[in-house]
Protein backbone atom coordinates (compact mmCIF):
# COMPACT_ATOMS: atom_id res chain seq x y z
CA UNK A 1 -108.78 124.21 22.84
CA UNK A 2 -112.28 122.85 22.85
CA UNK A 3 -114.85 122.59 20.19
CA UNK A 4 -118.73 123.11 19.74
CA UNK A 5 -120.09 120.62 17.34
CA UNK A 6 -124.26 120.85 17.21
CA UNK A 7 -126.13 118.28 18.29
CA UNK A 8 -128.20 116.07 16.09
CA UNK A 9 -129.84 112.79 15.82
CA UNK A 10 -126.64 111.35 14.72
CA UNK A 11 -124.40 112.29 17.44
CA UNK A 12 -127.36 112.76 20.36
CA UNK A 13 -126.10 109.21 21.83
CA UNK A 14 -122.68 110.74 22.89
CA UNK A 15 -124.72 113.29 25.13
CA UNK A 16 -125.62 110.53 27.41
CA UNK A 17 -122.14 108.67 28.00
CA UNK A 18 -121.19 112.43 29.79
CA UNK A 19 -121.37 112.22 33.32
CA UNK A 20 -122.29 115.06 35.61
CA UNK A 21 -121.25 115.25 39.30
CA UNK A 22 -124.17 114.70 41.12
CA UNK A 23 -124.83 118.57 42.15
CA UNK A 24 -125.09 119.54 38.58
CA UNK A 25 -127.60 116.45 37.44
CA UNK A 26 -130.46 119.23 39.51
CA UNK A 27 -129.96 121.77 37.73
CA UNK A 28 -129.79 120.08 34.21
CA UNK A 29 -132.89 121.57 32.30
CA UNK A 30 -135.81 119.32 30.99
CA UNK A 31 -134.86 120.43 27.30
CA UNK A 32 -132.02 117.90 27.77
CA UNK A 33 -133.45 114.93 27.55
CA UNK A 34 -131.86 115.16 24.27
CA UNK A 35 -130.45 117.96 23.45
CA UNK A 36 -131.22 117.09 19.39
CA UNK A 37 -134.42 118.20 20.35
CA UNK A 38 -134.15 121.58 21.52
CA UNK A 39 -132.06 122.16 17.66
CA UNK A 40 -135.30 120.50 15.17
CA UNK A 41 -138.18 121.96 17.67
CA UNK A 42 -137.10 125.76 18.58
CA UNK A 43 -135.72 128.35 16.30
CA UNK A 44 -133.78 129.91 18.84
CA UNK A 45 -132.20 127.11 20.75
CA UNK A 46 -129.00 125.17 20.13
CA UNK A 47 -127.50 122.65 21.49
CA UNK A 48 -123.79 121.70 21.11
CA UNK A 49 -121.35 118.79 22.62
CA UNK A 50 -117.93 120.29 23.76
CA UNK A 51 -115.44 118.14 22.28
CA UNK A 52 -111.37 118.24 23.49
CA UNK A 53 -109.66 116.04 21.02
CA UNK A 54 -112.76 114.41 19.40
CA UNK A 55 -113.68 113.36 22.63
CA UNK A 56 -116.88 114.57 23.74
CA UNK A 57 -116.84 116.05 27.16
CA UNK A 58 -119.75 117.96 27.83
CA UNK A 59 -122.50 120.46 26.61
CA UNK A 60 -124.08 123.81 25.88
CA UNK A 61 -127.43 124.57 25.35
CA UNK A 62 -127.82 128.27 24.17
CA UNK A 63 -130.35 130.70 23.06
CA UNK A 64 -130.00 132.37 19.46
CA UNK A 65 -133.07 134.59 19.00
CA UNK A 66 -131.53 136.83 16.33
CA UNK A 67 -135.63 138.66 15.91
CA UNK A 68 -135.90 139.46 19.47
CA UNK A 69 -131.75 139.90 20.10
CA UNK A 70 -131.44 137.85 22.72
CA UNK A 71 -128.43 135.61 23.27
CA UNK A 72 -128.10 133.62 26.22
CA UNK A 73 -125.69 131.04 27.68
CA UNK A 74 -128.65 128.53 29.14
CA UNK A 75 -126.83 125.76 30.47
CA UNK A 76 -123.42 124.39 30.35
CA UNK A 77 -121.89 121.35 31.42
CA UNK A 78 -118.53 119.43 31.91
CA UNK A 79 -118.26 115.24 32.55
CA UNK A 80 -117.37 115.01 35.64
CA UNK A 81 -113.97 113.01 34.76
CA UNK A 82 -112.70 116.53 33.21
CA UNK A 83 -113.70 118.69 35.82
CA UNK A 84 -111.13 121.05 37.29
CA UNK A 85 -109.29 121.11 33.90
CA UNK A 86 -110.35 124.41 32.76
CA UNK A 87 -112.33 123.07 29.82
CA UNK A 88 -115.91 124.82 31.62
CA UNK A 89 -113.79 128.05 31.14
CA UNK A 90 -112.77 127.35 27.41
CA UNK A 91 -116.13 126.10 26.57
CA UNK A 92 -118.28 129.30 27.99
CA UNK A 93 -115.58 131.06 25.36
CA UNK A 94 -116.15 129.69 23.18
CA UNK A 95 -119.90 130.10 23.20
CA UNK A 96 -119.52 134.02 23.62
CA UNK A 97 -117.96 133.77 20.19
CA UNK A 98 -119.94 131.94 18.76
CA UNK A 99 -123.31 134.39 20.13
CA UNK A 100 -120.87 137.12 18.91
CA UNK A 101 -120.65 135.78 15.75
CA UNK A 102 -124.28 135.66 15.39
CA UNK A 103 -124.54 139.24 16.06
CA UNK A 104 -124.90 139.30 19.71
CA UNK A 105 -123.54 142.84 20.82
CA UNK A 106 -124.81 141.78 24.76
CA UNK A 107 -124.39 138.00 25.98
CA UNK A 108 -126.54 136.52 28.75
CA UNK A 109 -125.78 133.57 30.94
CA UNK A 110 -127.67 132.38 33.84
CA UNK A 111 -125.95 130.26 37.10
CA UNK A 112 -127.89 128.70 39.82
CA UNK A 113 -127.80 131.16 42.68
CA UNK A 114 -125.43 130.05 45.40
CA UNK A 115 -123.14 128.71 42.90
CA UNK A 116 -120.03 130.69 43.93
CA UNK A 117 -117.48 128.40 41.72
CA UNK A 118 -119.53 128.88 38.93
CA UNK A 119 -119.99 132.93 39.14
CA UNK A 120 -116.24 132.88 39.44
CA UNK A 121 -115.53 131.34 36.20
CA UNK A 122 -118.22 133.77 34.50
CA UNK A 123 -116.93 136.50 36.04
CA UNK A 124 -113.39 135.44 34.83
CA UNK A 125 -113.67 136.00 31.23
CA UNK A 126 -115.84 139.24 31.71
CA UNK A 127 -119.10 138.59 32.56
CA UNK A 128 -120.78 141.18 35.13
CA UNK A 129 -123.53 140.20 37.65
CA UNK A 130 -126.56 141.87 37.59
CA UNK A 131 -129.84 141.78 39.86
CA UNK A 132 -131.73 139.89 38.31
CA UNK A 133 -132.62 136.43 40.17
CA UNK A 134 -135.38 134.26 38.50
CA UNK A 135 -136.31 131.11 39.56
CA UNK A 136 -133.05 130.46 41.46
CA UNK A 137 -130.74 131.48 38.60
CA UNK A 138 -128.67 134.44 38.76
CA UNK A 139 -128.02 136.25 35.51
CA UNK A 140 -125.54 137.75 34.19
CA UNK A 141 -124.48 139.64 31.33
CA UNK A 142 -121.36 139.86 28.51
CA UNK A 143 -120.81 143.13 26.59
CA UNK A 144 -119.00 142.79 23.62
């Protein structure tokens, strides 16, 4: 099973030995130019590495706006030398109980659109697709 651990100034250098397959490196968001950021500079952002065995091997940025209940999955990403392994599918589970925990009763998680592998995996632990498109991003939601 993997692990969230949050990012911070002390671990933020592990974020950039993960490497992305090339298709995924577009859609990273800006707020990752390290992810330590997004946790000191916005109340309802947090970033976490996804670690398998103390290893890091990948990331989660994801929105915790307890005021305005929204809980979103913003981004999530596997190295690209543990792709395929299911650890993208542990990880996103990991998340939705963690937002749970937080008090999330709905979950939100946004995929770029055409992303068919992606949607898949969402879909596999429960997510449902809605119709809302923004930006190229499909969203989708998690009812707990």
């Amino acid at each position: 099973m993997v692990l969230l651990e949050e990012i911070n100034n002390a671990n933020c250098k592990e974020v950039k030995k993960i490497q992305l397959l090339e298709n995924q490196e577009k859609y990273l968001p800006k707020e990752f130019i390290c992810l330590s950021d997004a946790n000191e500079n916005h109340d309802q952002y947090e970033s976490y590495l996804v670690y398998k065995d103390a290893q890091p091997i990948g990331f989660v940025l994801l929105q915790v706006d307890k005021k305005n209940e929204h809980f979103n999955i913003l981004f999530v990403a596997i190295d690209k030398y543990y792709e395929g392994e299911s650890y993208l599918r542990e990880a996103l589970t990991v998340s939705v109980n963690y937002l749970i925990s937080q008090g999330a009763s709905e979950v939100g998680a946004y995929y770029p659109q055409g992303n068919e592998e992606l949607e898949k995996i969402y879909r596999s632990i429960g997510f449902k697709n809605t119709s809302l498109v923004k930006e190229g991003k499909v969203y989708l939601t998690y009812s707990n």
